[in-house]
C-alpha atoms as a PDB file:
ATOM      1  CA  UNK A   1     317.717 -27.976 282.638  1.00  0.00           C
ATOM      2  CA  UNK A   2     313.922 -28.623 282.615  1.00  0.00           C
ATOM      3  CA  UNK A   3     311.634 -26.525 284.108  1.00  0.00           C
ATOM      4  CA  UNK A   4     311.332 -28.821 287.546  1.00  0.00           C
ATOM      5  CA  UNK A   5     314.960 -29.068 287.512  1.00  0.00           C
ATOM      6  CA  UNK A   6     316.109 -25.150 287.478  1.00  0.00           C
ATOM      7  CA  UNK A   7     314.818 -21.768 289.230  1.00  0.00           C
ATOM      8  CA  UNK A   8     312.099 -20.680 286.366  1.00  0.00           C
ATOM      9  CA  UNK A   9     312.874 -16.908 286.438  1.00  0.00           C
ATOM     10  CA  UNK A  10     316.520 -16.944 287.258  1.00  0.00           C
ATOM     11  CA  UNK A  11     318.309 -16.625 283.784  1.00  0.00           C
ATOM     12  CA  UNK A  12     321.099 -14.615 286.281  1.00  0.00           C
ATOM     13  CA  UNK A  13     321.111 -18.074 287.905  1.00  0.00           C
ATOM     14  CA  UNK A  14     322.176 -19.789 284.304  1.00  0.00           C
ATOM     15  CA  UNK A  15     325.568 -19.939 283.778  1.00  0.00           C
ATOM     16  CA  UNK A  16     325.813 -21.087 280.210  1.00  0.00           C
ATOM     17  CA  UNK A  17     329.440 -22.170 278.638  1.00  0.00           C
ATOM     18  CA  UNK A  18     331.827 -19.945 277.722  1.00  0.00           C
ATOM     19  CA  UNK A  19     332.321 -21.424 274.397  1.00  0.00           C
ATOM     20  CA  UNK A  20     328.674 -19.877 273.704  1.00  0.00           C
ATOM     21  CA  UNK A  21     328.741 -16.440 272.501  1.00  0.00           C
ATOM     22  CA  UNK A  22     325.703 -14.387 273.287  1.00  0.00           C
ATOM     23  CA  UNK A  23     324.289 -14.231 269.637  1.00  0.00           C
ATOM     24  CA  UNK A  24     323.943 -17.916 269.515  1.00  0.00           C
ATOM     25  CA  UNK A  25     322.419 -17.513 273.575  1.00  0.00           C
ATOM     26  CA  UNK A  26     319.929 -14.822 272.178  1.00  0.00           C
ATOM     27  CA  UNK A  27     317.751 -16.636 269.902  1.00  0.00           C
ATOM     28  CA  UNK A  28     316.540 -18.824 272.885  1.00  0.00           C
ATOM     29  CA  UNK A  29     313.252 -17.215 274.063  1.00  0.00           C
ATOM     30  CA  UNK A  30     312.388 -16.891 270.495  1.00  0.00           C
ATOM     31  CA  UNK A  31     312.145 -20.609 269.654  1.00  0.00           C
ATOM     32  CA  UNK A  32     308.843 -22.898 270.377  1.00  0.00           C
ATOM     33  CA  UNK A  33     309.690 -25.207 273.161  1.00  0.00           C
ATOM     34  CA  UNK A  34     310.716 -28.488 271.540  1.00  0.00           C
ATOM     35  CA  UNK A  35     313.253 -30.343 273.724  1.00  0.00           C
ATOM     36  CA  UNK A  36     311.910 -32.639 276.446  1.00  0.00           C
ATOM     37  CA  UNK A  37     313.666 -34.562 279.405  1.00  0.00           C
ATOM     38  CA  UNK A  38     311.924 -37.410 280.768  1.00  0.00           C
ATOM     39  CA  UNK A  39     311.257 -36.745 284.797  1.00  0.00           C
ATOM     40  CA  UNK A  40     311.368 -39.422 287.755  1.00  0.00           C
ATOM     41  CA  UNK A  41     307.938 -40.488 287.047  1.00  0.00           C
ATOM     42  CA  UNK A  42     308.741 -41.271 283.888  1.00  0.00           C
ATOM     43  CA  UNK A  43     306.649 -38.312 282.541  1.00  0.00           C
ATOM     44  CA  UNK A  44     307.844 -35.629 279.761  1.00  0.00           C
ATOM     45  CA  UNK A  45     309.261 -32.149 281.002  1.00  0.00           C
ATOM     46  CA  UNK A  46     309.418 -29.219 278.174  1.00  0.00           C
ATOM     47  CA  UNK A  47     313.268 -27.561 278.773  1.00  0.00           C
ATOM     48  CA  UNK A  48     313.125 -23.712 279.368  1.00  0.00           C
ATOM     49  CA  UNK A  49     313.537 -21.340 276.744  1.00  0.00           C
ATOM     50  CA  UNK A  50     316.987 -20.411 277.371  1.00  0.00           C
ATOM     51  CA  UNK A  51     318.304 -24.605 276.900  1.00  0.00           C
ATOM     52  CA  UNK A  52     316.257 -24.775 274.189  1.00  0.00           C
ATOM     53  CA  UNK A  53     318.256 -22.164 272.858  1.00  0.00           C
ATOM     54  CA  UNK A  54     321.739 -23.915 273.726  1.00  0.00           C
ATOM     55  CA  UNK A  55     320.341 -27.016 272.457  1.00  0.00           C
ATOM     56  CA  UNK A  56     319.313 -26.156 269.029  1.00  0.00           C
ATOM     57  CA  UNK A  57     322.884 -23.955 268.683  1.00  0.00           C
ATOM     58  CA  UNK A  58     324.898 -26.711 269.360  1.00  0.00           C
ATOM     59  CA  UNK A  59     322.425 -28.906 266.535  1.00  0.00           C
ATOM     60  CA  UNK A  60     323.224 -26.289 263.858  1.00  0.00           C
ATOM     61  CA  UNK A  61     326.643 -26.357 264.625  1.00  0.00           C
ATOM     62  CA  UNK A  62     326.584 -30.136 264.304  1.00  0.00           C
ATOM     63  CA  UNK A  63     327.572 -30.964 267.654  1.00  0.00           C
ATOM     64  CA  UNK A  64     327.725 -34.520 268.895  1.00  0.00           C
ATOM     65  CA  UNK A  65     327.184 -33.469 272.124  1.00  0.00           C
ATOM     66  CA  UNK A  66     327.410 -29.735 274.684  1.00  0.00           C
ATOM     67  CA  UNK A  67     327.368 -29.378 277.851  1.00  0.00           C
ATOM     68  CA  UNK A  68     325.199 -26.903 279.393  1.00  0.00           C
ATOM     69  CA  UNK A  69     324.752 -25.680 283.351  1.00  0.00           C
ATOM     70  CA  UNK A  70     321.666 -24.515 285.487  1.00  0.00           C
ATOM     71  CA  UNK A  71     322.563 -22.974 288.675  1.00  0.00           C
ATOM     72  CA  UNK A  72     325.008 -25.301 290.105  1.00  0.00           C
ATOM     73  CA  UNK A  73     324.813 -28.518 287.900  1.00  0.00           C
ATOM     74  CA  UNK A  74     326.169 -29.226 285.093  1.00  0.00           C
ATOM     75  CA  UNK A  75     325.053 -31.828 282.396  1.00  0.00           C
ATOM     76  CA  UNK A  76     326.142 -33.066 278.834  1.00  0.00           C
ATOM     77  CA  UNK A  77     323.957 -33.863 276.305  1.00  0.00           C
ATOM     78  CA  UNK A  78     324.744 -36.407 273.890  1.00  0.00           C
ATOM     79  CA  UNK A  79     322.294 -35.772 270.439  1.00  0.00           C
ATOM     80  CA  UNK A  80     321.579 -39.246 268.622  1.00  0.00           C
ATOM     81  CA  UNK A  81     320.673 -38.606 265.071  1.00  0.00           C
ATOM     82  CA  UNK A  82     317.087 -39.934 265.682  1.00  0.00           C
ATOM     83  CA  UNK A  83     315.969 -36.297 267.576  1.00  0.00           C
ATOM     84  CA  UNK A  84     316.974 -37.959 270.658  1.00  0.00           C
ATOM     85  CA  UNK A  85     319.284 -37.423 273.440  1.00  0.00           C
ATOM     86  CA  UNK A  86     320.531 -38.125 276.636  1.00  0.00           C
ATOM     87  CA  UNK A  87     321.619 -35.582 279.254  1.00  0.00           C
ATOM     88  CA  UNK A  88     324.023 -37.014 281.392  1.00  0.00           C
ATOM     89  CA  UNK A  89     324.430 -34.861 284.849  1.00  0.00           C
ATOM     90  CA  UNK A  90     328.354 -34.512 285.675  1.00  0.00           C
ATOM     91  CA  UNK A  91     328.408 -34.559 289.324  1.00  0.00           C
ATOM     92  CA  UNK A  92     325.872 -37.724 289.888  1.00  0.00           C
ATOM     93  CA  UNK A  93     326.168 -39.251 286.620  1.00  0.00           C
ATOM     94  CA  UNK A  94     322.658 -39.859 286.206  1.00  0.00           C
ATOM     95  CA  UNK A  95     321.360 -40.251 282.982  1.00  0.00           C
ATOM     96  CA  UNK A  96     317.964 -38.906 281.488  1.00  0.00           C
ATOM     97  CA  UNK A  97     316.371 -39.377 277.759  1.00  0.00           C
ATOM     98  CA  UNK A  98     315.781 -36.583 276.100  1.00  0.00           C
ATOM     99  CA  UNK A  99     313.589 -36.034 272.958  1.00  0.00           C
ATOM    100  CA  UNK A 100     312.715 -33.127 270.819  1.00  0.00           C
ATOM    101  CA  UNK A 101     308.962 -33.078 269.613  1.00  0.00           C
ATOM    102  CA  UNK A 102     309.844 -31.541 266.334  1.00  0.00           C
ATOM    103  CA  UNK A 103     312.114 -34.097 265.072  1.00  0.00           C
ATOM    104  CA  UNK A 104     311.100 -35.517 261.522  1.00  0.00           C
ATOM    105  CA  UNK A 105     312.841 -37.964 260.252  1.00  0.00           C
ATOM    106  CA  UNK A 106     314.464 -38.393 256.815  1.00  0.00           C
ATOM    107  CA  UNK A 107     312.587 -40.118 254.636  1.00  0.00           C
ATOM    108  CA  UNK A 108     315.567 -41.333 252.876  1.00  0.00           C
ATOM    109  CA  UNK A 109     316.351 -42.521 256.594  1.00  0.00           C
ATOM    110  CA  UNK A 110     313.415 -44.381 257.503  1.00  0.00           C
ATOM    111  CA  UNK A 111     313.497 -46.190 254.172  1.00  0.00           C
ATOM    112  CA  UNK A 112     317.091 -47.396 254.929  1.00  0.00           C
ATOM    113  CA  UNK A 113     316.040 -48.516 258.226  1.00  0.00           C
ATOM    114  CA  UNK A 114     313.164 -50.230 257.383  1.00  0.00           C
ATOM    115  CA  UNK A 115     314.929 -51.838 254.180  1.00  0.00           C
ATOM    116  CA  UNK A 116     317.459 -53.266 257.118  1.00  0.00           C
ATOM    117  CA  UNK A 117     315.122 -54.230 259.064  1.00  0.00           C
ATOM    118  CA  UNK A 118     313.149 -56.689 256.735  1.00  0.00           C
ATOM    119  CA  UNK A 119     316.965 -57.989 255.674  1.00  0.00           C
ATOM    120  CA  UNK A 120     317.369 -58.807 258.929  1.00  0.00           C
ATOM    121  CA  UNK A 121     314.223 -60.406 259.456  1.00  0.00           C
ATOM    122  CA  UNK A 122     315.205 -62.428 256.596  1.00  0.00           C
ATOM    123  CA  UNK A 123     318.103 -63.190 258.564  1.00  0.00           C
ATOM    124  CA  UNK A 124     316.262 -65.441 261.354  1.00  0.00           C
ATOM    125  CA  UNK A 125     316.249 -61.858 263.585  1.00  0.00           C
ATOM    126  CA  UNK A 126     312.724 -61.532 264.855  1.00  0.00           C
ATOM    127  CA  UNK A 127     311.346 -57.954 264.180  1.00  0.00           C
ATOM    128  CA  UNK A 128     310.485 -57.088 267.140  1.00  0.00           C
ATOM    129  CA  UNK A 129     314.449 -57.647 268.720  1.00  0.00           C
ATOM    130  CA  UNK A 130     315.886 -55.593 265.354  1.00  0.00           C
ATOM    131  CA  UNK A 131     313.637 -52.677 265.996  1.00  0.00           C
ATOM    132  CA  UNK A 132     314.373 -52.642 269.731  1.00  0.00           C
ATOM    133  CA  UNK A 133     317.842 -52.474 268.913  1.00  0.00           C
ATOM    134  CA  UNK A 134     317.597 -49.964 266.798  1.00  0.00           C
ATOM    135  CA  UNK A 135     316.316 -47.771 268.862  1.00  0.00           C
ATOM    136  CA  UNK A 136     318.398 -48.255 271.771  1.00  0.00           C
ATOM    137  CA  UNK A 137     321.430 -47.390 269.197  1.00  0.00           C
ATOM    138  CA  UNK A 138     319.280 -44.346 268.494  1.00  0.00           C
ATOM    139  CA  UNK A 139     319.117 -45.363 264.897  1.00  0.00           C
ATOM    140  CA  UNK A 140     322.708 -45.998 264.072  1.00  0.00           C
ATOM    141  CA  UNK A 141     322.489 -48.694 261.718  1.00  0.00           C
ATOM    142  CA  UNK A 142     326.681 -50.026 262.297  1.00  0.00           C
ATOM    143  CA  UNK A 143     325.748 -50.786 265.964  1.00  0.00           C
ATOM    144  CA  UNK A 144     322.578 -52.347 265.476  1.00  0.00           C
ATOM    145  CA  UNK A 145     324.380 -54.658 263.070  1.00  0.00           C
ATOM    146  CA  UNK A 146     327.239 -55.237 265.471  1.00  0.00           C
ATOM    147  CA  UNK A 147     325.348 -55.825 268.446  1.00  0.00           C
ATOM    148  CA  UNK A 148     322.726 -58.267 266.551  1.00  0.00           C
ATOM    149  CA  UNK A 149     325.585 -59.957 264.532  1.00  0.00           C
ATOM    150  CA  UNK A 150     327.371 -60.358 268.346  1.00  0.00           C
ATOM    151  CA  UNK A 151     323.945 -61.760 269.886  1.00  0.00           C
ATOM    152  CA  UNK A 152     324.792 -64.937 267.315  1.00  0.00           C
ATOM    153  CA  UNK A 153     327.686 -65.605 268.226  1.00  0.00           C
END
């Protein structure tokens, strides 16, 4: 949900998934918004409280993914380990990038990336092509290899 996507003041309106219990629903309205969707115009749009909630539950449970509802649709939203997403909407199938503002990466991370990247450049890649596919694999290093080692072939 996002707050142009869902009736603001209808939590009675949210049906959340039954897999959730209600202590993990509760912490929602306590958390500083962080989780954004991108809209039609391509501009950000903060999540309400109560997603935010669901969203950072499922992150601490080390989800790969959850599915949440608002009103009558229903979405799953697939977590990249980059503090992106994508919420994928289950009747039309649209897709939507997510991010969540407080994401900081791993140092450790970002050194490994980077320590790829100018391998790769050493490769004959250009850098501009290896970072673009890195972050369309949302920083998973195995397909960013595959799909640049394909690209050669």
């Amino acid at each position: 949900c996002s707050s142009d996507l869902m009736i603001r003041d209808g939590q009675d309106q949210f049906n959340p998934p039954s897999r959730r219990s209600s202590s993990q629903r509760g912490s929602g309205s306590q958390l500083l918004p962080g989780w954004e969707v991108m809209g039609d115009h391509g501009e950000w749009v903060t999540v309400d409280a109560t997603t935010e909630g669901l969203l950072r539950a499922a992150q601490q449970l080390g989800e790969a993914s959850t599915e949440i509802n608002c009103g009558k649709r229903s979405y799953t939203i697939f977590f990249r380990p980059n503090g992106e997403a994508e919420r994928v909407n289950l009747q039309t199938k649209v897709r939507r990038q997510m991010r969540d503002r407080h994401y900081a990466p791993d140092p450790a991370v970002t050194k490994a990336q980077n320590s790829v990247v100018t391998s790769l450049v050493e490769m004959g890649f250009s850098e501009e092509k290896v970072r673009r596919v890195l972050a369309a694999s949302g920083g998973d290093l195995t397909k960013t290899l595959e799909e640049l080692m394909g690209s050669r072939e």
